[in-house]
C-alpha atoms as a PDB file:
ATOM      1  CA  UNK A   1       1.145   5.256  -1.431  1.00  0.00           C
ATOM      2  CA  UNK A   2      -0.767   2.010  -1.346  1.00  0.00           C
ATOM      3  CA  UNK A   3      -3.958   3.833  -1.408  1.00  0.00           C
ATOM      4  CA  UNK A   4      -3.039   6.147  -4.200  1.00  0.00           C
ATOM      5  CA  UNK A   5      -1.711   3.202  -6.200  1.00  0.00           C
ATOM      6  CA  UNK A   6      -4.709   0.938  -5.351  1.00  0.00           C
ATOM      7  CA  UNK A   7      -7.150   3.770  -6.517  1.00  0.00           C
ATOM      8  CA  UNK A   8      -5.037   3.936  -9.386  1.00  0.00           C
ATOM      9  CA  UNK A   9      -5.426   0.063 -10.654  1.00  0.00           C
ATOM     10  CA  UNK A  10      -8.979   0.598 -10.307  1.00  0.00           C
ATOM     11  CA  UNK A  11      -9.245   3.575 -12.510  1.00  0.00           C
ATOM     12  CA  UNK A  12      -7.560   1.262 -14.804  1.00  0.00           C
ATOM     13  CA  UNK A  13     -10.376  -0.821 -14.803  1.00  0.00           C
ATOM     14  CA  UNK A  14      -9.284  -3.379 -12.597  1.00  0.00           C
ATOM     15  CA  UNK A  15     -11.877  -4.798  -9.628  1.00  0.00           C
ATOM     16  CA  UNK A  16      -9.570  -3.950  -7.006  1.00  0.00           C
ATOM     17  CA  UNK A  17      -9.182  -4.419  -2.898  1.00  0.00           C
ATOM     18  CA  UNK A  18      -7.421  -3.018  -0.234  1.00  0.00           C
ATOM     19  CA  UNK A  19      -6.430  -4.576   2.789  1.00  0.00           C
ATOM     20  CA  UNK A  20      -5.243  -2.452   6.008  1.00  0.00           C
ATOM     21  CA  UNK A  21      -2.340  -4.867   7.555  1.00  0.00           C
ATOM     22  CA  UNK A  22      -1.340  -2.213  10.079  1.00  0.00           C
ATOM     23  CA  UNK A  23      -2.975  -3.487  13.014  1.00  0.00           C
ATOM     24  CA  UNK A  24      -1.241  -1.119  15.791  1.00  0.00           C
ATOM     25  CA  UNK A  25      -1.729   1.813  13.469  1.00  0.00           C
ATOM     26  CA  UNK A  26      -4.919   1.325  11.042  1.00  0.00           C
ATOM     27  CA  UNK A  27      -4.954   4.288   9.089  1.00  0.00           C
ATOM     28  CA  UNK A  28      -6.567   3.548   5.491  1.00  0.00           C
ATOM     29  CA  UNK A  29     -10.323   4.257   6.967  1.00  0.00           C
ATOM     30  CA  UNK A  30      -9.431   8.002   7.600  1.00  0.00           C
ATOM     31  CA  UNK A  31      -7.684   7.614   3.926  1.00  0.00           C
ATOM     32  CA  UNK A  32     -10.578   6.225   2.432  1.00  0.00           C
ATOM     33  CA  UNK A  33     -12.894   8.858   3.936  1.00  0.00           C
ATOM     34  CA  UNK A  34     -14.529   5.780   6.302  1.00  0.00           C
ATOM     35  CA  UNK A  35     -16.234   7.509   9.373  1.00  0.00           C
ATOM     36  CA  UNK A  36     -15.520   6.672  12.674  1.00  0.00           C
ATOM     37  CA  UNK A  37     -17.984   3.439  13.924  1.00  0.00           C
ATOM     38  CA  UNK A  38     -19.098   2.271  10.653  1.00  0.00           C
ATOM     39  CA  UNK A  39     -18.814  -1.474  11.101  1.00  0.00           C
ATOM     40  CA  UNK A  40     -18.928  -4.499   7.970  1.00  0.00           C
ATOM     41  CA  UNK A  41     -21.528  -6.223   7.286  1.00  0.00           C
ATOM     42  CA  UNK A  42     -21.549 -10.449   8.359  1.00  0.00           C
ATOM     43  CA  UNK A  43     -21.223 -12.501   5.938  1.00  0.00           C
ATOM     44  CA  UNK A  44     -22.627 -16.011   7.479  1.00  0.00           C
ATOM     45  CA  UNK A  45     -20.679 -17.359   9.984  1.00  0.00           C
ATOM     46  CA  UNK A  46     -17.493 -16.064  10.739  1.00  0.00           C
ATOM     47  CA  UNK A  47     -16.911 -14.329   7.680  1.00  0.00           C
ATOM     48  CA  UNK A  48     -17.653 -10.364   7.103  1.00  0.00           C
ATOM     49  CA  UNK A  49     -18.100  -8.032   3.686  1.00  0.00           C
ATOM     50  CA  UNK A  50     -15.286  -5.604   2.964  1.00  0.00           C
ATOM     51  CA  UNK A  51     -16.899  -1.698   3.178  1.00  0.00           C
ATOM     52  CA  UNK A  52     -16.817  -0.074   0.074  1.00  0.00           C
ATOM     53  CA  UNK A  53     -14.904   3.422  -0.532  1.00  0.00           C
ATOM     54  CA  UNK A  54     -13.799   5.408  -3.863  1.00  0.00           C
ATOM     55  CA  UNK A  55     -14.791   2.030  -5.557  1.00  0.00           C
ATOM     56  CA  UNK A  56     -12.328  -0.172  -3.403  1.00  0.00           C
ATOM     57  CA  UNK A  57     -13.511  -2.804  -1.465  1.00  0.00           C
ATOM     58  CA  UNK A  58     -11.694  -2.094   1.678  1.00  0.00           C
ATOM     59  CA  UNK A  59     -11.111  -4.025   5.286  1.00  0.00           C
ATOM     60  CA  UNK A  60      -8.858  -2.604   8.234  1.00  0.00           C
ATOM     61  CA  UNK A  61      -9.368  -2.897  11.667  1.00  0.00           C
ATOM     62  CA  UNK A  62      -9.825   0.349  11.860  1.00  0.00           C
ATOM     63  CA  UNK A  63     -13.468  -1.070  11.363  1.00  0.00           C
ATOM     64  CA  UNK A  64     -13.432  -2.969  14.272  1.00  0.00           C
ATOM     65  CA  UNK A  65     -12.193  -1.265  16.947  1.00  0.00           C
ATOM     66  CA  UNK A  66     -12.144   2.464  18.439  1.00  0.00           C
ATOM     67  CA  UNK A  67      -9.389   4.020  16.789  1.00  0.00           C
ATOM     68  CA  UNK A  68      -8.588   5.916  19.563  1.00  0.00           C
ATOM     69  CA  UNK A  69      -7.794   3.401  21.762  1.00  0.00           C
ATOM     70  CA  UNK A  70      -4.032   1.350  21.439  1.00  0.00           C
ATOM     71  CA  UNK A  71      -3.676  -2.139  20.151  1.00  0.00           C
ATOM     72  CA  UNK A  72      -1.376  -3.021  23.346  1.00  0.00           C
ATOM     73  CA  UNK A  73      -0.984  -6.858  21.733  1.00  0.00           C
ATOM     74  CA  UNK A  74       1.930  -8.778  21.481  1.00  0.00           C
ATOM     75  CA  UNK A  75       2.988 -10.459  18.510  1.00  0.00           C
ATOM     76  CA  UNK A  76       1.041 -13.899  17.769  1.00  0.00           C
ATOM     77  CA  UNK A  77      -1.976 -11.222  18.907  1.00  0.00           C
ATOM     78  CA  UNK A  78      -1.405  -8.822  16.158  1.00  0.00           C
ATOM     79  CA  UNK A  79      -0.364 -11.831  13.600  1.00  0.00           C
ATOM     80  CA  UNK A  80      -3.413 -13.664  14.842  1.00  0.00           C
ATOM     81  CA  UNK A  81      -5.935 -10.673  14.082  1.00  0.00           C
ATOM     82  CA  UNK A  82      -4.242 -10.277  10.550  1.00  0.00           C
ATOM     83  CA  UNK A  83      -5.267 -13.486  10.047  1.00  0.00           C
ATOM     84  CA  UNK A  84      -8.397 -13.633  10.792  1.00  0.00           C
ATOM     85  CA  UNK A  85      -8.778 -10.348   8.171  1.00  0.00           C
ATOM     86  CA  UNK A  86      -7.234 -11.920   5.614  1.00  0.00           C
ATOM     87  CA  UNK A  87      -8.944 -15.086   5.679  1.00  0.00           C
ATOM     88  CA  UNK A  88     -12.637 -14.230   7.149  1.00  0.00           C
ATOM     89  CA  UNK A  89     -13.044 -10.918   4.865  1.00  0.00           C
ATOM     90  CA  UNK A  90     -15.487 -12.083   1.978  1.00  0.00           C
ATOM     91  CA  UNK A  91     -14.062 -10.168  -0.923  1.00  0.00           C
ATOM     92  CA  UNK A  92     -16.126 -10.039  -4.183  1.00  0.00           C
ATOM     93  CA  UNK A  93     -14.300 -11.239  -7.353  1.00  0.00           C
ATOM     94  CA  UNK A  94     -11.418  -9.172  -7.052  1.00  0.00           C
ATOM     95  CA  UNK A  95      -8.355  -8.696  -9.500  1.00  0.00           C
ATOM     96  CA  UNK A  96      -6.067  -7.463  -7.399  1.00  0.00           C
ATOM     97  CA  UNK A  97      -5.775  -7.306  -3.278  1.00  0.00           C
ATOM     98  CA  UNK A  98      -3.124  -4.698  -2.465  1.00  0.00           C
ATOM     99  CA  UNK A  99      -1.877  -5.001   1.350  1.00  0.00           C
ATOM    100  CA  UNK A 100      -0.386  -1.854   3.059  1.00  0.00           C
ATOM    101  CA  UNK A 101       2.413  -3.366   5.058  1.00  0.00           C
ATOM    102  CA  UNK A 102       3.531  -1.894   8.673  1.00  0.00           C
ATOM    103  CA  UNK A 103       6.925  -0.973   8.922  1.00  0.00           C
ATOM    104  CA  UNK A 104       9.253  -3.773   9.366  1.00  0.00           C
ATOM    105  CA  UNK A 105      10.199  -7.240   8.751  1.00  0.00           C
ATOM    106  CA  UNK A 106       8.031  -9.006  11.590  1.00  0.00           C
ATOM    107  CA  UNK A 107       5.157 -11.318  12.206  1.00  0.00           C
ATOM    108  CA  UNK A 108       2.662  -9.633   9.762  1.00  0.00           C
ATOM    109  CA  UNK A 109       5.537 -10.267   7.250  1.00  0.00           C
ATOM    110  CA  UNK A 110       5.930 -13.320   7.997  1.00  0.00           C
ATOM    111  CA  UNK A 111       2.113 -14.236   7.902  1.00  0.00           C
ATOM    112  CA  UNK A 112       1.621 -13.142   4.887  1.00  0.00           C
ATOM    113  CA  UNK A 113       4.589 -14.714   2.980  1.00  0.00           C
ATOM    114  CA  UNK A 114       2.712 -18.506   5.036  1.00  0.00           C
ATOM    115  CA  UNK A 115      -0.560 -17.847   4.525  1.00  0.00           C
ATOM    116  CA  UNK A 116      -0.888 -16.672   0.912  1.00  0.00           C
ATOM    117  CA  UNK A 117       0.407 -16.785  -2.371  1.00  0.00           C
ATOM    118  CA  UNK A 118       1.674 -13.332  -2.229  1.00  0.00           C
ATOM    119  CA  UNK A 119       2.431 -11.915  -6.247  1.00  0.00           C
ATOM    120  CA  UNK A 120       4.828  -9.239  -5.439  1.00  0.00           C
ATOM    121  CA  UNK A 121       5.767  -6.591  -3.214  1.00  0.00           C
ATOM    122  CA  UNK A 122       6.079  -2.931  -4.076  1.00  0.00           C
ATOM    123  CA  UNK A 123       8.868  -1.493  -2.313  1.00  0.00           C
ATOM    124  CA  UNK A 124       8.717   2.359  -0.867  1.00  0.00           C
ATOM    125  CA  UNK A 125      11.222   4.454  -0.270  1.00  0.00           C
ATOM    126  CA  UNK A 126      12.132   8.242   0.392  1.00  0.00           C
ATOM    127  CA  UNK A 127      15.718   8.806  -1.628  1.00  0.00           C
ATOM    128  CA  UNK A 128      17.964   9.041   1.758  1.00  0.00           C
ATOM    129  CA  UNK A 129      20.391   6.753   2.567  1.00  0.00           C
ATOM    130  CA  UNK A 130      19.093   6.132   6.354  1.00  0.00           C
ATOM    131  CA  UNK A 131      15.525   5.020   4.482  1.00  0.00           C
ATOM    132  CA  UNK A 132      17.604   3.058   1.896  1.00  0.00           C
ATOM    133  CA  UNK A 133      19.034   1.062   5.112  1.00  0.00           C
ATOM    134  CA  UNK A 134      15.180  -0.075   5.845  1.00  0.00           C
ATOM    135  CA  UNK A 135      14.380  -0.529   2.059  1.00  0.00           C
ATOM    136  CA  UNK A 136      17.334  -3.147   1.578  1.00  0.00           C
ATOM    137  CA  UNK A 137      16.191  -4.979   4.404  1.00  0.00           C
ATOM    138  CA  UNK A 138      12.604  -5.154   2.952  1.00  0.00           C
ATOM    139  CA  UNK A 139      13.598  -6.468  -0.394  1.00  0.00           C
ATOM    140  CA  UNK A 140      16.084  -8.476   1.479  1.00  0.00           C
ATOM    141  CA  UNK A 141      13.075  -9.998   3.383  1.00  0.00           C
ATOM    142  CA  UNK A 142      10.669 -10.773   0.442  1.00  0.00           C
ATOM    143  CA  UNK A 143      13.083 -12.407  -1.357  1.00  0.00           C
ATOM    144  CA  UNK A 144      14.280 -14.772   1.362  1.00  0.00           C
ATOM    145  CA  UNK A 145      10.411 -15.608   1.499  1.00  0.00           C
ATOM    146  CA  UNK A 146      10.181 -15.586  -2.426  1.00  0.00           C
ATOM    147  CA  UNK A 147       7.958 -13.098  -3.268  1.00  0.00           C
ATOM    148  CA  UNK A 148       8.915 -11.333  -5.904  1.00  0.00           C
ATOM    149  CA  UNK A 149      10.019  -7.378  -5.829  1.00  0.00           C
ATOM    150  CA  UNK A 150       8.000  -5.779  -8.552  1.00  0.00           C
ATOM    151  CA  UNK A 151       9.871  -2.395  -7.942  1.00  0.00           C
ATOM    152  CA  UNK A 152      10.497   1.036  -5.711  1.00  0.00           C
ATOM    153  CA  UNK A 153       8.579   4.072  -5.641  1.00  0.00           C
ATOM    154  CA  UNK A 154      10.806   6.771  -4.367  1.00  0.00           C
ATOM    155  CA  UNK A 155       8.590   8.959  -2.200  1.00  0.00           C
ATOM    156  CA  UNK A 156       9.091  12.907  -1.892  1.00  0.00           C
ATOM    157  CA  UNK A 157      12.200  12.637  -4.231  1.00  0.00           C
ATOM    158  CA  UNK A 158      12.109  16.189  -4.558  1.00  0.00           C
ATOM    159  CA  UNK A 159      10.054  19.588  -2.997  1.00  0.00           C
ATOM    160  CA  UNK A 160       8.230  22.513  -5.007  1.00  0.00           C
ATOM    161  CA  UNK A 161       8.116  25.710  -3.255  1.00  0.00           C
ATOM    162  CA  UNK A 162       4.442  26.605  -3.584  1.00  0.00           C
ATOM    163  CA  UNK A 163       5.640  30.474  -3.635  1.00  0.00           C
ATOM    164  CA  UNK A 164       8.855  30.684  -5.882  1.00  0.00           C
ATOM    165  CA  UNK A 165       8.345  27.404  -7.792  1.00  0.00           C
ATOM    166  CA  UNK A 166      11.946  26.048  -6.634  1.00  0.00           C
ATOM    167  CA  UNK A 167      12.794  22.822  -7.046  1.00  0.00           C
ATOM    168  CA  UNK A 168      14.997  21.026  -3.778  1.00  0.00           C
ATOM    169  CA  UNK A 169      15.847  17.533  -3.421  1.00  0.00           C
ATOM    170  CA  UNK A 170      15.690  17.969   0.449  1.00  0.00           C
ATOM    171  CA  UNK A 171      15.884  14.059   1.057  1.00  0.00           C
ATOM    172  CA  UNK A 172      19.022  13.952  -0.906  1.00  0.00           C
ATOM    173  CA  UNK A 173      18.916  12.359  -5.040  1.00  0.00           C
ATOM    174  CA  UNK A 174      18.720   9.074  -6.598  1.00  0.00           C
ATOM    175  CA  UNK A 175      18.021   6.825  -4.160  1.00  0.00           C
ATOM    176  CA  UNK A 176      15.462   4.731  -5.301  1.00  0.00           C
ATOM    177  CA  UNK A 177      17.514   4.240  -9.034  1.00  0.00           C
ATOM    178  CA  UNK A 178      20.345   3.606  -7.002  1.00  0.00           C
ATOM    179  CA  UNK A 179      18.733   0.219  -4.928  1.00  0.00           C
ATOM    180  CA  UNK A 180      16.586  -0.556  -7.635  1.00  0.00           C
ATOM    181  CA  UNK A 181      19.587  -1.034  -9.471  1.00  0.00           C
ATOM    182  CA  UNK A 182      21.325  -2.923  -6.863  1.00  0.00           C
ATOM    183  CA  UNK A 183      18.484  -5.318  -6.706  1.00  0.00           C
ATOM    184  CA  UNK A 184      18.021  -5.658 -10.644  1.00  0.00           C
ATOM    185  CA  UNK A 185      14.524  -4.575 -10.363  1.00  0.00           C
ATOM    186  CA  UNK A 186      12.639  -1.356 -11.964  1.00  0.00           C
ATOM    187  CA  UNK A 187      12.089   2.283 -10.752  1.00  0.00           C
ATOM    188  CA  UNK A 188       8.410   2.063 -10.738  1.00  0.00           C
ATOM    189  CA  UNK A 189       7.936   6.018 -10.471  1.00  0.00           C
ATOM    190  CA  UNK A 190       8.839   8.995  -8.126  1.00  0.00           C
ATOM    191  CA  UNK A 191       6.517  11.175  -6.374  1.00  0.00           C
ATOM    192  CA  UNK A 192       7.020  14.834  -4.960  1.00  0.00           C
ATOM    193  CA  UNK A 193       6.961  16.023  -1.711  1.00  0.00           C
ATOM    194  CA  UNK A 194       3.717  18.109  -2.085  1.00  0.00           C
ATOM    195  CA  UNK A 195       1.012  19.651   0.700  1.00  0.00           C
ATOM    196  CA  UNK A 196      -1.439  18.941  -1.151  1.00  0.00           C
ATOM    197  CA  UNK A 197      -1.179  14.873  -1.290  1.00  0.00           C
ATOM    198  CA  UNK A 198      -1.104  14.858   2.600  1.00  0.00           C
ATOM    199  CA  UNK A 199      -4.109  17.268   2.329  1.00  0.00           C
ATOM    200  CA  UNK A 200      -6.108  14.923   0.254  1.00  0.00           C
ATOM    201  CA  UNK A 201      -5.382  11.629   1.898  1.00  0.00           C
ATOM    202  CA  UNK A 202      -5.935  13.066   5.734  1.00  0.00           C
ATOM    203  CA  UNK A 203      -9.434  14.608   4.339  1.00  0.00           C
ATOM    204  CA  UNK A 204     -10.433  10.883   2.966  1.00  0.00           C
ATOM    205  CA  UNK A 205     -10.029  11.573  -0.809  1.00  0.00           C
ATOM    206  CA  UNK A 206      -6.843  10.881  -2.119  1.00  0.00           C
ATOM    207  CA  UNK A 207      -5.266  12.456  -4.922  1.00  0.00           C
ATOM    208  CA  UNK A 208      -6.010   9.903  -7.554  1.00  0.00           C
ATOM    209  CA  UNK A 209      -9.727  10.713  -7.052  1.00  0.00           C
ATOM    210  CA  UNK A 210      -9.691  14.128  -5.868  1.00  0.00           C
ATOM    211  CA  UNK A 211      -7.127  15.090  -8.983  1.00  0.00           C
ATOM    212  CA  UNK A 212      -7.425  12.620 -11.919  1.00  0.00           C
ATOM    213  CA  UNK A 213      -6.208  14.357 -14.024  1.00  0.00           C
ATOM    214  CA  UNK A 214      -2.998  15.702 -12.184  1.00  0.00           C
ATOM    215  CA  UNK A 215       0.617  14.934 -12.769  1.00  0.00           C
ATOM    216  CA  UNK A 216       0.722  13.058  -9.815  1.00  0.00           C
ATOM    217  CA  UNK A 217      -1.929  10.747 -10.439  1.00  0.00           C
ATOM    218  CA  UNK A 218      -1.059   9.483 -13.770  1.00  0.00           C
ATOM    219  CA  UNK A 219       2.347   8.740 -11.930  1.00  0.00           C
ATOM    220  CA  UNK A 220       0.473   6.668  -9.814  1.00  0.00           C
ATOM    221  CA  UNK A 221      -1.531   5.387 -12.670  1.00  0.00           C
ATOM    222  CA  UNK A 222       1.818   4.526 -15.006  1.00  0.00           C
ATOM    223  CA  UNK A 223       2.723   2.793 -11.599  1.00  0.00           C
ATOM    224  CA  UNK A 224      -0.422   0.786 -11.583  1.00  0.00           C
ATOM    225  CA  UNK A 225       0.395  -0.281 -15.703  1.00  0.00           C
ATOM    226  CA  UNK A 226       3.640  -1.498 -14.800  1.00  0.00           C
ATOM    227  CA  UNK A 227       2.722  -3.300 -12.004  1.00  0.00           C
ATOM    228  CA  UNK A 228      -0.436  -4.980 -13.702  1.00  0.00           C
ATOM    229  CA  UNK A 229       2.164  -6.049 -16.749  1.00  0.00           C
ATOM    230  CA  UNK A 230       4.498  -7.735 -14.331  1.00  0.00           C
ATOM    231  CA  UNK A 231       1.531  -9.680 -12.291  1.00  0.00           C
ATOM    232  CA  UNK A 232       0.263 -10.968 -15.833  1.00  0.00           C
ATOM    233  CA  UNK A 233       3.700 -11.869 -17.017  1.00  0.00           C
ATOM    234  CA  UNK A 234       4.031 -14.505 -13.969  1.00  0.00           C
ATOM    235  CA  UNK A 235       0.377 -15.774 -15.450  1.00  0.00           C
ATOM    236  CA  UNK A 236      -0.962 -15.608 -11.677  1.00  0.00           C
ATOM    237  CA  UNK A 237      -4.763 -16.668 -11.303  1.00  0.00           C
ATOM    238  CA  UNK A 238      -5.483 -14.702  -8.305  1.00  0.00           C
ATOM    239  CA  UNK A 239      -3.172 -11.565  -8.243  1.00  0.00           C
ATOM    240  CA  UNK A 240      -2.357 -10.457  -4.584  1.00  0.00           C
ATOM    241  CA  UNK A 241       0.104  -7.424  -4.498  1.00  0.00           C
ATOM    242  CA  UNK A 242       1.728  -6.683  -1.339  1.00  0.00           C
ATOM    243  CA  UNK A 243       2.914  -3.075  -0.559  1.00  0.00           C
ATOM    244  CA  UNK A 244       5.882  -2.339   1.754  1.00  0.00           C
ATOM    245  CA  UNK A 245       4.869   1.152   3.407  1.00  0.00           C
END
């Protein structure tokens, strides 16, 4: 999602960045089509270049370390090395910096809500009420922090046979209308449960570039107009967007 939608913003014409905040489970260099060992570029002391991909300026740690191996860190580790990404990455006159969140409401949260002035979150959710349980407590959790829910994206809201052409809501209906509207906030979009989007992000080219002119990426891309509006209502400077999945 936060890949798709950052791709999105830049076919928009935005300059746009995308930082990987999942430190146990980097995953946006395999998205991005990144190979293994490619490494950034210093920057002067202390400070590195983001790698470029798809026209993103990307960071992860997946550039830093073996992706193989487990990140067996405790907390003020992993909040520590989030840190240092966020602060020592040298990004180049970017409009927007969109942050793919871990799951959760823990320290890389929490980091990010004290270290930055975070613009808004994008909340993702599939429509069944056991994800809706972890979606509350996200917008729950940005709020308390006051960052600003720009909306949800309801993820695989329904499934296409690729044979018959039937439609089936297998994660149940309406879930994402149903908290956005419990949280007065928008339903940014809803995307289908399709082969071919996990196809295209595991293989490094994600739909928005591998199909732009699909009806899934100018979802993505209405998605990326909406959210642009609501970062240039609030009139921010230096528009950070966080994602939550």
């Amino acid at each position: 999602m936060t890949v798709n939608l950052a791709l999105a913003m830049a076919a928009e014409g935005y300059r746009v960045g995308i930082l990987d905040a999942d430190i146990y489970g980097p995953s946006q260099a395999q998205m991005l089509g990144v190979g293994e060992g490619v490494r950034p570029q210093a920057a002067g002391e202390n400070r590195m270049y983001p790698l470029e991909a798809h026209g993103l300026q990307a960071m992860s740690m997946a550039f830093m370390v073996d992706v193989r191996e487990p990140m067996v860190w405790r907390g003020p580790m992993v909040a520590g090395a989030f840190q240092q990404l966020l602060s020592q990455t040298q990004w180049d006159d970017l409009d927007f910096l969109f942050i793919d969140m871990p799951p959760g409401t823990g320290d890389i949260q929490l980091t990010l809500a004290q270290k930055v002035p975070v613009d808004g979150a994008v909340i993702v959710t599939t429509p069944q009420d056991i994800a809706l349980l972890d979606a509350r407590k996200g917008i729950e959790m940005f709020r308390k922090v006051n960052v600003p829910v720009f909306g949800v994206v309801e993820n695989m809201s329904l499934h296409v046979c690729s044979n018959c052409g039937h439609g089936e809501p297998i994660f149940g209906e309406g879930g994402g209308e149903r908290i956005a509207n419990e949280y007065e906030t928008r339903l940014l979009g809803r995307l289908p449960l399709m082969l071919s989007i996990r196809e295209q992000v595991d293989g490094g080219r994600p739909t928005v570039v591998a199909e732009p002119d699909s009806e899934v990426t100018a979802t993505f891309r209405d998605m990326a107009r909406q959210v642009a509006e609501q970062v240039q209502d609030k009139g921010a400077e230096g528009p950070s967007i966080s994602f939550g999945d």
